[in-house]
C-alpha atoms as a PDB file:
ATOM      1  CA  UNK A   1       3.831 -26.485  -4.201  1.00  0.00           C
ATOM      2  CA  UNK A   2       5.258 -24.237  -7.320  1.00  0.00           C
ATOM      3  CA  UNK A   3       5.320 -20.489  -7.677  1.00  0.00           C
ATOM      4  CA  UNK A   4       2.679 -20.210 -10.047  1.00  0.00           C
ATOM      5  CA  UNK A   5       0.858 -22.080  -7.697  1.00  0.00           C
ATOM      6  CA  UNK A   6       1.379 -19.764  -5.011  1.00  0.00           C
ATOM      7  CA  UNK A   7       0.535 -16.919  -6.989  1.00  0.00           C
ATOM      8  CA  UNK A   8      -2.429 -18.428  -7.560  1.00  0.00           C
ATOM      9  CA  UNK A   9      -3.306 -18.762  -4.013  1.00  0.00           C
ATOM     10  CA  UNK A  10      -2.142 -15.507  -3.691  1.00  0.00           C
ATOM     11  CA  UNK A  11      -4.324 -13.789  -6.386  1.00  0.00           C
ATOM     12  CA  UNK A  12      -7.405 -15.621  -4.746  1.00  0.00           C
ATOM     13  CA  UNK A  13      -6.457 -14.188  -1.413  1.00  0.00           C
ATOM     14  CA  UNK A  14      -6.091 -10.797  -2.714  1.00  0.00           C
ATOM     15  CA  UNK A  15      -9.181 -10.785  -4.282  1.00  0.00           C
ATOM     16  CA  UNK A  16     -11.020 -11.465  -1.310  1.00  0.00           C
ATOM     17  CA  UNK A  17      -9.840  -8.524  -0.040  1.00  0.00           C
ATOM     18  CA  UNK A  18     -10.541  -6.526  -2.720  1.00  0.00           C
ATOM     19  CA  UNK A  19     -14.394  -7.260  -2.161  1.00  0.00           C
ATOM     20  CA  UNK A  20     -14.334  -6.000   1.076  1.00  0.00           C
ATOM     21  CA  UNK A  21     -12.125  -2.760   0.502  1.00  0.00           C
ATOM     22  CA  UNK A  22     -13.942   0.427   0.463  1.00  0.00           C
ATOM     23  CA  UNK A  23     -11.279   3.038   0.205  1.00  0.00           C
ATOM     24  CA  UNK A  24     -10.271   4.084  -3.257  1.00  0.00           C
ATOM     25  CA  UNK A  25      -6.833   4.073  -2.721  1.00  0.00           C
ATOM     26  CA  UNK A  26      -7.184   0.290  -0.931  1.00  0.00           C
ATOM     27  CA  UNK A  27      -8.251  -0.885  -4.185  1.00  0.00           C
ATOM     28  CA  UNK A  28      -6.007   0.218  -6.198  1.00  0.00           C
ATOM     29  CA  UNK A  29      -3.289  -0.725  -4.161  1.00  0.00           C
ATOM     30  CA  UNK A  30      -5.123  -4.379  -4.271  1.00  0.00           C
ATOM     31  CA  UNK A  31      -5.909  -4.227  -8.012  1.00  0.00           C
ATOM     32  CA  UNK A  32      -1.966  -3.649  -9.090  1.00  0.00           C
ATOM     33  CA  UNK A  33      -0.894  -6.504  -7.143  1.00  0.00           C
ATOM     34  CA  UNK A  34      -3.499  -9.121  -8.778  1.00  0.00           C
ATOM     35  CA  UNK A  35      -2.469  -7.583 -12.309  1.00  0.00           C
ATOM     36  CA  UNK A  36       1.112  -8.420 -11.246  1.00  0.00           C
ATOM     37  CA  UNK A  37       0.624 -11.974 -10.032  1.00  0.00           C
ATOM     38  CA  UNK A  38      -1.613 -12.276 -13.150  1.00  0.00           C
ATOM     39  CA  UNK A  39       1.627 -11.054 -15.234  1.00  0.00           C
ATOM     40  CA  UNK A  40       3.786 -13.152 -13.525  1.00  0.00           C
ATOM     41  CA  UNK A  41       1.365 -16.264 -13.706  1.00  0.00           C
ATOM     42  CA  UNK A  42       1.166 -15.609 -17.302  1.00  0.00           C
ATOM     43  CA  UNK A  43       5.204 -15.349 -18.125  1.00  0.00           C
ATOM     44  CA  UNK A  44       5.511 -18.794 -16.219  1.00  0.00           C
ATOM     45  CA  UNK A  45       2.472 -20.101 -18.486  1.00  0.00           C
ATOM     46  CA  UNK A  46       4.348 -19.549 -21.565  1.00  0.00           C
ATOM     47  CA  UNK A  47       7.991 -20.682 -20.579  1.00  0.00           C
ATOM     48  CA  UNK A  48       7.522 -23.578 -18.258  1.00  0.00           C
ATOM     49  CA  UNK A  49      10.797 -25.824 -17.232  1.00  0.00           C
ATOM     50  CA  UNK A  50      10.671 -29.167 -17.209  1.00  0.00           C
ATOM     51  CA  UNK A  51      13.566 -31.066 -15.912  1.00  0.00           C
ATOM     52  CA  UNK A  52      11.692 -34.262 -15.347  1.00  0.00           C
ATOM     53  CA  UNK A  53       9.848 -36.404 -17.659  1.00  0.00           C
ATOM     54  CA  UNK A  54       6.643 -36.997 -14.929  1.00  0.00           C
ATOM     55  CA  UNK A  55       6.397 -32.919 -14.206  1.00  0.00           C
ATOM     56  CA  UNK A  56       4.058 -33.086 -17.510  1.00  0.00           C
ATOM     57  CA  UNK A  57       0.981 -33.084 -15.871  1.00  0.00           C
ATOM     58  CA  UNK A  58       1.799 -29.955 -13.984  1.00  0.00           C
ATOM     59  CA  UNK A  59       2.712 -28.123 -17.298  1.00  0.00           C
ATOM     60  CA  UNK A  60      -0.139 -28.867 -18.744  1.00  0.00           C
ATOM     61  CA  UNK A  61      -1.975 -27.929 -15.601  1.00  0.00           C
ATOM     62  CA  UNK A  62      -0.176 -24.554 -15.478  1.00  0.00           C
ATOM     63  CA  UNK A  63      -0.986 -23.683 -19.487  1.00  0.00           C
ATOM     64  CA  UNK A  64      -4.710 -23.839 -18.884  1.00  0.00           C
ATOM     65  CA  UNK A  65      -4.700 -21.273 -16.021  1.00  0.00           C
ATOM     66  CA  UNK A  66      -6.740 -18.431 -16.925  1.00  0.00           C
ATOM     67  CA  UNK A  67      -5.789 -15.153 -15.420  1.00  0.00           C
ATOM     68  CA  UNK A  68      -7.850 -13.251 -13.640  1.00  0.00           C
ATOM     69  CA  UNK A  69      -9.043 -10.255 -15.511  1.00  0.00           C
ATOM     70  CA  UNK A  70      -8.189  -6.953 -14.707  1.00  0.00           C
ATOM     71  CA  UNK A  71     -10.843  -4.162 -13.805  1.00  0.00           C
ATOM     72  CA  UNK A  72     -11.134  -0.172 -13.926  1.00  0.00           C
ATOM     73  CA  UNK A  73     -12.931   1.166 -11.009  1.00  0.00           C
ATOM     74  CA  UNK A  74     -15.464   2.986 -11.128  1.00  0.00           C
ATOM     75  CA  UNK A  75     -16.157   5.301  -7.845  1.00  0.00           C
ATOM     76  CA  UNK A  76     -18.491   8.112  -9.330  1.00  0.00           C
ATOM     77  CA  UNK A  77     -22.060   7.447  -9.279  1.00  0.00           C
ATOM     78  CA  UNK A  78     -25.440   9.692  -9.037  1.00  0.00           C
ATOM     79  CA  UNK A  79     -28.349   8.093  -6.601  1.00  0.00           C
ATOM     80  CA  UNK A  80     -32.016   8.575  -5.919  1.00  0.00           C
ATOM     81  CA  UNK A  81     -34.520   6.295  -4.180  1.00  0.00           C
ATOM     82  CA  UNK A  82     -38.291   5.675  -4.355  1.00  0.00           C
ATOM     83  CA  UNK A  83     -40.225   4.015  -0.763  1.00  0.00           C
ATOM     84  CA  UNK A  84     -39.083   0.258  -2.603  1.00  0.00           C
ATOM     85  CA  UNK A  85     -35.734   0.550  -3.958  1.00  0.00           C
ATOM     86  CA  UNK A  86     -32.413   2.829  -3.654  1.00  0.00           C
ATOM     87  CA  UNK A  87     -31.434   3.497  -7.469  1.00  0.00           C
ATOM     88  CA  UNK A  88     -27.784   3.807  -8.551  1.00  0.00           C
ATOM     89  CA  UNK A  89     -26.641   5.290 -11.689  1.00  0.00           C
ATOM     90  CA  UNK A  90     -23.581   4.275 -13.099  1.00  0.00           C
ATOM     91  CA  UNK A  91     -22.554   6.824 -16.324  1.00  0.00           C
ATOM     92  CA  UNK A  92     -21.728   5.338 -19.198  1.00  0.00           C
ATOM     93  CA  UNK A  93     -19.824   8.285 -21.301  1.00  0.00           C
ATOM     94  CA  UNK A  94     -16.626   8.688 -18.957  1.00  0.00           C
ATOM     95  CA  UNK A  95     -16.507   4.764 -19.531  1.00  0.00           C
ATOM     96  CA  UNK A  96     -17.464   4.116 -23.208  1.00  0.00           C
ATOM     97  CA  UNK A  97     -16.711   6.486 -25.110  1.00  0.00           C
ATOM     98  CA  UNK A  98     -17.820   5.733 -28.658  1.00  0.00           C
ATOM     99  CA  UNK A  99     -17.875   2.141 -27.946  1.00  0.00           C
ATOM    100  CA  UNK A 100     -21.062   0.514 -28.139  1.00  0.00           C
ATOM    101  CA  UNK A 101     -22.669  -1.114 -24.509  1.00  0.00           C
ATOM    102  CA  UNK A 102     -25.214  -3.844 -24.377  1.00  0.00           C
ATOM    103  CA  UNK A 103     -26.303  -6.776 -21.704  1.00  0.00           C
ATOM    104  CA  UNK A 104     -23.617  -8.519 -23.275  1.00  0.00           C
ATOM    105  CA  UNK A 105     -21.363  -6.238 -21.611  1.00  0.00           C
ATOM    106  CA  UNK A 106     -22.832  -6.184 -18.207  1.00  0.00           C
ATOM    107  CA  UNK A 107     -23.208  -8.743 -15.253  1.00  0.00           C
ATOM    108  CA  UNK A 108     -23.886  -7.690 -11.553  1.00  0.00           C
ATOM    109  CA  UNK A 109     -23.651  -9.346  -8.525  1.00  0.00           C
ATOM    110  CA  UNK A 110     -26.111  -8.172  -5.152  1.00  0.00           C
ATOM    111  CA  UNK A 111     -25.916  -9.259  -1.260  1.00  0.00           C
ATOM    112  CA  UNK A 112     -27.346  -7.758   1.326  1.00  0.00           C
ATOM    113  CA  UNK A 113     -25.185  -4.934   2.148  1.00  0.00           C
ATOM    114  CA  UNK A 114     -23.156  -5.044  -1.470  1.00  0.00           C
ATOM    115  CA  UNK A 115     -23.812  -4.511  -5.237  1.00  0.00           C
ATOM    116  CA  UNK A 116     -21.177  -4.681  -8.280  1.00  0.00           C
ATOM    117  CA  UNK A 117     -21.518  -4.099 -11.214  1.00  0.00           C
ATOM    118  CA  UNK A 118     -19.073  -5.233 -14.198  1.00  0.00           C
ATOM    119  CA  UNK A 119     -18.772  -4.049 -17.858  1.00  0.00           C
ATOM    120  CA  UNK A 120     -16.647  -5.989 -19.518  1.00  0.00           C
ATOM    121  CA  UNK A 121     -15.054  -5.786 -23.098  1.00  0.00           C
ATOM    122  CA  UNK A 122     -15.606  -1.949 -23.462  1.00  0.00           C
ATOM    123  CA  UNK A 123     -12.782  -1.066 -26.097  1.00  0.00           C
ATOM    124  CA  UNK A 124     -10.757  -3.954 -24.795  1.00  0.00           C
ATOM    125  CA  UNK A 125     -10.922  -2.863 -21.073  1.00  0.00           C
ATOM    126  CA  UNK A 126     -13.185  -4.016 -17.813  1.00  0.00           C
ATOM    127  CA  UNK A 127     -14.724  -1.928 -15.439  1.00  0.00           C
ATOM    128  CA  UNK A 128     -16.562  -2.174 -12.301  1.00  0.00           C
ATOM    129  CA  UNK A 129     -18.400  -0.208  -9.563  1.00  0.00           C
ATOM    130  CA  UNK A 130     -17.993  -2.069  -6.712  1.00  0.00           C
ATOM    131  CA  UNK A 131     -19.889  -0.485  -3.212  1.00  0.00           C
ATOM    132  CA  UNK A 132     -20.321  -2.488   0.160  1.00  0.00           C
ATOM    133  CA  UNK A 133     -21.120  -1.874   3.851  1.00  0.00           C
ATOM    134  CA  UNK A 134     -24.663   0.052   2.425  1.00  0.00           C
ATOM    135  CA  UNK A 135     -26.612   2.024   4.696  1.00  0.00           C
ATOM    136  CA  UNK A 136     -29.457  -0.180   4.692  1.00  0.00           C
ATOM    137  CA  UNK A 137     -30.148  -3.618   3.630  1.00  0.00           C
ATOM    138  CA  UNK A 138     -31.344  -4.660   0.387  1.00  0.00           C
ATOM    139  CA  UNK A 139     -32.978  -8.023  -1.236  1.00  0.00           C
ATOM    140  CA  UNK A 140     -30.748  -9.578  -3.986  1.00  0.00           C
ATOM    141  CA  UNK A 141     -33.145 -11.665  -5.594  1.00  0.00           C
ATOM    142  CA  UNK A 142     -35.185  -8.799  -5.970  1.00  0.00           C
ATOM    143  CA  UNK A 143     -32.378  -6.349  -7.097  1.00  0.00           C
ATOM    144  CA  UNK A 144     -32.258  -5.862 -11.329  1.00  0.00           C
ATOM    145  CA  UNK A 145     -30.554  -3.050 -13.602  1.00  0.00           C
ATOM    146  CA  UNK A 146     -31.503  -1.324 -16.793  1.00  0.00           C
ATOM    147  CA  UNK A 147     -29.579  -0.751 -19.815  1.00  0.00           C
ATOM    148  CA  UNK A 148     -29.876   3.431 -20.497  1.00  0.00           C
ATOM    149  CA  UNK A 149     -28.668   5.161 -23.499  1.00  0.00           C
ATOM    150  CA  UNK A 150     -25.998   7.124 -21.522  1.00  0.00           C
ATOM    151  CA  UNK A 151     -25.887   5.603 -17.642  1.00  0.00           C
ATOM    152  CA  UNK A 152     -26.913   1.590 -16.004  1.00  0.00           C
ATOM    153  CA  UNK A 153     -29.577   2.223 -13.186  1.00  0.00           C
ATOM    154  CA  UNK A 154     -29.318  -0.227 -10.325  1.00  0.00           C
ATOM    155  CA  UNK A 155     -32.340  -0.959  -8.648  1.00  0.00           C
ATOM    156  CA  UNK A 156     -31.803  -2.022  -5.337  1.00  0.00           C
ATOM    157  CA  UNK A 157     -34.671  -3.327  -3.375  1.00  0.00           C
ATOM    158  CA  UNK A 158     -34.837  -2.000   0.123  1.00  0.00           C
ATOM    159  CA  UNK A 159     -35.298  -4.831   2.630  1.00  0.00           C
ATOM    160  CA  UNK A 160     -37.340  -2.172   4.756  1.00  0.00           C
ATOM    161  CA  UNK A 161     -39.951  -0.291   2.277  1.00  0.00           C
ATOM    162  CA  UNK A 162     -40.779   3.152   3.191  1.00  0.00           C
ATOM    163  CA  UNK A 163     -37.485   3.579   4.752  1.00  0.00           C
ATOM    164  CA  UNK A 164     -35.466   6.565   3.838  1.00  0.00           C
ATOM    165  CA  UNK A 165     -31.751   5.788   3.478  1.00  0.00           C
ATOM    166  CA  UNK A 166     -29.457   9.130   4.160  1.00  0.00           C
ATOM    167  CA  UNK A 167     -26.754   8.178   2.431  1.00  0.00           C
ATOM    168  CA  UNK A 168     -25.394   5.397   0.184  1.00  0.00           C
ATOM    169  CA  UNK A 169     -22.933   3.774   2.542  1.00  0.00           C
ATOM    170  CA  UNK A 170     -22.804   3.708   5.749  1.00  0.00           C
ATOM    171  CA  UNK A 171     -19.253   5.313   5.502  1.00  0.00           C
ATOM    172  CA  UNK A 172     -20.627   8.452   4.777  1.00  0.00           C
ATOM    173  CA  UNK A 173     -23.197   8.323   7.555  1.00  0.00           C
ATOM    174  CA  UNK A 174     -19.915   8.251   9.585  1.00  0.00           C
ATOM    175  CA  UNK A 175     -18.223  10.631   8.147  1.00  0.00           C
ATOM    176  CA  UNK A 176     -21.420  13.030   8.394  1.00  0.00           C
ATOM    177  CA  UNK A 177     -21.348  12.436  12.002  1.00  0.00           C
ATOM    178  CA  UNK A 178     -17.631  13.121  12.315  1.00  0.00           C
ATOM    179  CA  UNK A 179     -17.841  16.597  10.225  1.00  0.00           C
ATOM    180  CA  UNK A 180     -21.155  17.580  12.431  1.00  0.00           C
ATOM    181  CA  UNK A 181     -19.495  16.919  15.977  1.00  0.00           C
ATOM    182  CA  UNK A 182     -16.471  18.902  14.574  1.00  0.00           C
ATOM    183  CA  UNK A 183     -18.567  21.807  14.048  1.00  0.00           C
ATOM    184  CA  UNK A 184     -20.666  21.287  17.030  1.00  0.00           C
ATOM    185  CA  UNK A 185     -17.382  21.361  18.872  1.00  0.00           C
ATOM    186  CA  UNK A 186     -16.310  24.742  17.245  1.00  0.00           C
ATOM    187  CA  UNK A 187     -19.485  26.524  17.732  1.00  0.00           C
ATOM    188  CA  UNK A 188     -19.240  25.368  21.631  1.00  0.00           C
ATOM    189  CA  UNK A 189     -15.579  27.153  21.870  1.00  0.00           C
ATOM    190  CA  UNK A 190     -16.357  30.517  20.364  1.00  0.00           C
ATOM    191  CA  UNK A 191     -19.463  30.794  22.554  1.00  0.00           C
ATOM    192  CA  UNK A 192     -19.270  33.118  25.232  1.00  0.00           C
ATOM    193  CA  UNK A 193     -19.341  31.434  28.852  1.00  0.00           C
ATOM    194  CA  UNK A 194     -21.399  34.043  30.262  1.00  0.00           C
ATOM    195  CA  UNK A 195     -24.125  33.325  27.164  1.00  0.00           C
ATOM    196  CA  UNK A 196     -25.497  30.259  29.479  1.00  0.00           C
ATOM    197  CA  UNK A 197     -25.468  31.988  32.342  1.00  0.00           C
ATOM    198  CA  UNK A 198     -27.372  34.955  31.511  1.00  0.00           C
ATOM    199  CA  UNK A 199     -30.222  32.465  29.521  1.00  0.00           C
ATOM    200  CA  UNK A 200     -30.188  30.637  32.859  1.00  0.00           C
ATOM    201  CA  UNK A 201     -30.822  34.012  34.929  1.00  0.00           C
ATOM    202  CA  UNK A 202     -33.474  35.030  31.817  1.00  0.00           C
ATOM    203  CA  UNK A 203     -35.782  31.583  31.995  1.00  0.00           C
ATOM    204  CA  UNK A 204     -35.845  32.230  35.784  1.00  0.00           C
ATOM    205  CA  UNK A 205     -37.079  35.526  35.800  1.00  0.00           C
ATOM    206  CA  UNK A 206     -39.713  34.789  32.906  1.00  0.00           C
ATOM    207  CA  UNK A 207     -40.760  31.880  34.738  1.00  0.00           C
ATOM    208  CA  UNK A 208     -40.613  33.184  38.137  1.00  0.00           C
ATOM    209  CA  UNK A 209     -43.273  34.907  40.485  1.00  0.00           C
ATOM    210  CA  UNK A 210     -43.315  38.795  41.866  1.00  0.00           C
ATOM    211  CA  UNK A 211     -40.864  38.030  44.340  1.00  0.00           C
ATOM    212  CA  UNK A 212     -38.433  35.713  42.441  1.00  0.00           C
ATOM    213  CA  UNK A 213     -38.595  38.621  39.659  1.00  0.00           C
ATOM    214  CA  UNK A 214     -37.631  41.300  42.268  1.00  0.00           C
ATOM    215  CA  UNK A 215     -35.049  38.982  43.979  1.00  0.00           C
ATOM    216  CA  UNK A 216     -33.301  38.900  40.618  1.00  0.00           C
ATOM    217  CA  UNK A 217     -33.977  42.502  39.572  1.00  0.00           C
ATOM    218  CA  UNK A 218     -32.175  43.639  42.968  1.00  0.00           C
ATOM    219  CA  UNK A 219     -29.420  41.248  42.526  1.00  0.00           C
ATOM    220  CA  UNK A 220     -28.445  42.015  39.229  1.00  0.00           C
ATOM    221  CA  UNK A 221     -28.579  45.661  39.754  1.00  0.00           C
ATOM    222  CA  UNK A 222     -26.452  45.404  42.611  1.00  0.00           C
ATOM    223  CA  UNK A 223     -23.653  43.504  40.559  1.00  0.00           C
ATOM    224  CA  UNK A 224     -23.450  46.195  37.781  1.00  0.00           C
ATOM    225  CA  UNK A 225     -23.444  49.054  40.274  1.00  0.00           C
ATOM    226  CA  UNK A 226     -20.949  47.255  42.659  1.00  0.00           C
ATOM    227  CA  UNK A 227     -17.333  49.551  42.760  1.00  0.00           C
ATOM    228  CA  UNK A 228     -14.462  47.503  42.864  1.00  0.00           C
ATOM    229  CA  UNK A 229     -12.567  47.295  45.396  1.00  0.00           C
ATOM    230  CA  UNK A 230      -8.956  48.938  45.065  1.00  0.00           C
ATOM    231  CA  UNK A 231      -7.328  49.316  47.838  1.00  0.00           C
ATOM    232  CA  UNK A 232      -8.288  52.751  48.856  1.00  0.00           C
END
């Protein structure tokens, strides 16, 4: 097997990881390799060596590999969501600029816990929004986008109607969680040990009869009125 061949194999095996990446970072990462191999492919493209007469096949093999293209990410997006379908909006100004956008430009592809959307050609560069592991499931075939003046919306069509999805992702569910328990945990170290005690003591009395109520009374009014013991 030659390089470019394994290159190839190589950018195929790093995009398959870049679909299932979620971290920004992770991507990136991913994306710079692929536009190296790509850059690499391309160089061996245009000065192939052939030191035997029956290698022309593989040159000729080699010219007509197309690189893969190269995308911008795009990670900021606004969201909203009706009882049928979560709705994405993907801005357009950060993106276009002055450049003009039309269907042309866009493709998208759905599964059930994925969407990504593409704009290619926009003042010579690609883009794409790329978000998987949703909260909830969605229904490709039913899933469409529209073309606004300043932003794509992404209709996504819940495969539960009349669910309400909390977040996007179910990353941030996670994370929510996390942040919650740490403040949970925070709240339960400043509180004052006694605090539960004395509720305890407070339910029982309210709750109590007559004698429970005087049993309690006496008790506590002994233990603030109790001298301590010094030694005397």
């Amino acid at each position: 097997m030659t390089s470019i061949e394994e290159l190839q194999l190589d950018v195929e095996e790093l995009n398959r990881l870049l679909l299932t990446a979620e971290r920004t970072k992770v991507k990136n990462l991913l994306t710079n390799e692929i536009k190296q191999c790509e850059q690499t492919i391309a160089r061996g493209s245009r000065q192939p060596t052939v030191t035997e007469s029956n290698d022309a096949h593989v040159l000729q093999a080699v010219a007509t590999v197309k690189p893969e293209k190269y995308y911008r990410d795009i990670s900021n997006y606004a969201w909203d969501q009706s009882d049928k379908f979560m709705k994405i909006y993907v801005s357009l100004s950060d993106v276009a600029g002055s450049a003009t956008i039309t269907k042309d430009n866009i493709t998208t592809e759905f599964t059930d816990k994925s969407f990504r959307l593409r704009l290619e050609n926009v003042s010579d560069k690609n883009y794409q929004c790329h978000v998987g592991f949703l909260w909830g499931k969605i229904i490709p075939a039913d899933c469409y986008y529209k073309l606004k003046s300043d932003s794509v919306l992404l209709m996504l069509k819940k495969a539960e109607e009349k669910k309400t999805w909390a977040f996007v992702t179910e990353r941030e569910g996670k994370e929510d969680k996390k942040k919650k328990s740490k403040l949970n945990a925070g709240d339960a170290k400043d509180k004052d040990p006694n605090e539960g005690l004395m509720g305890m003591l407070q339910q029982m009395y309210n709750d109590g009869d007559d004698e429970m109520k005087r049993t309690i009374a006496k008790s506590w009014s002994e233990s603030r009125n109790k001298t301590p013991d010094l030694g005397m």
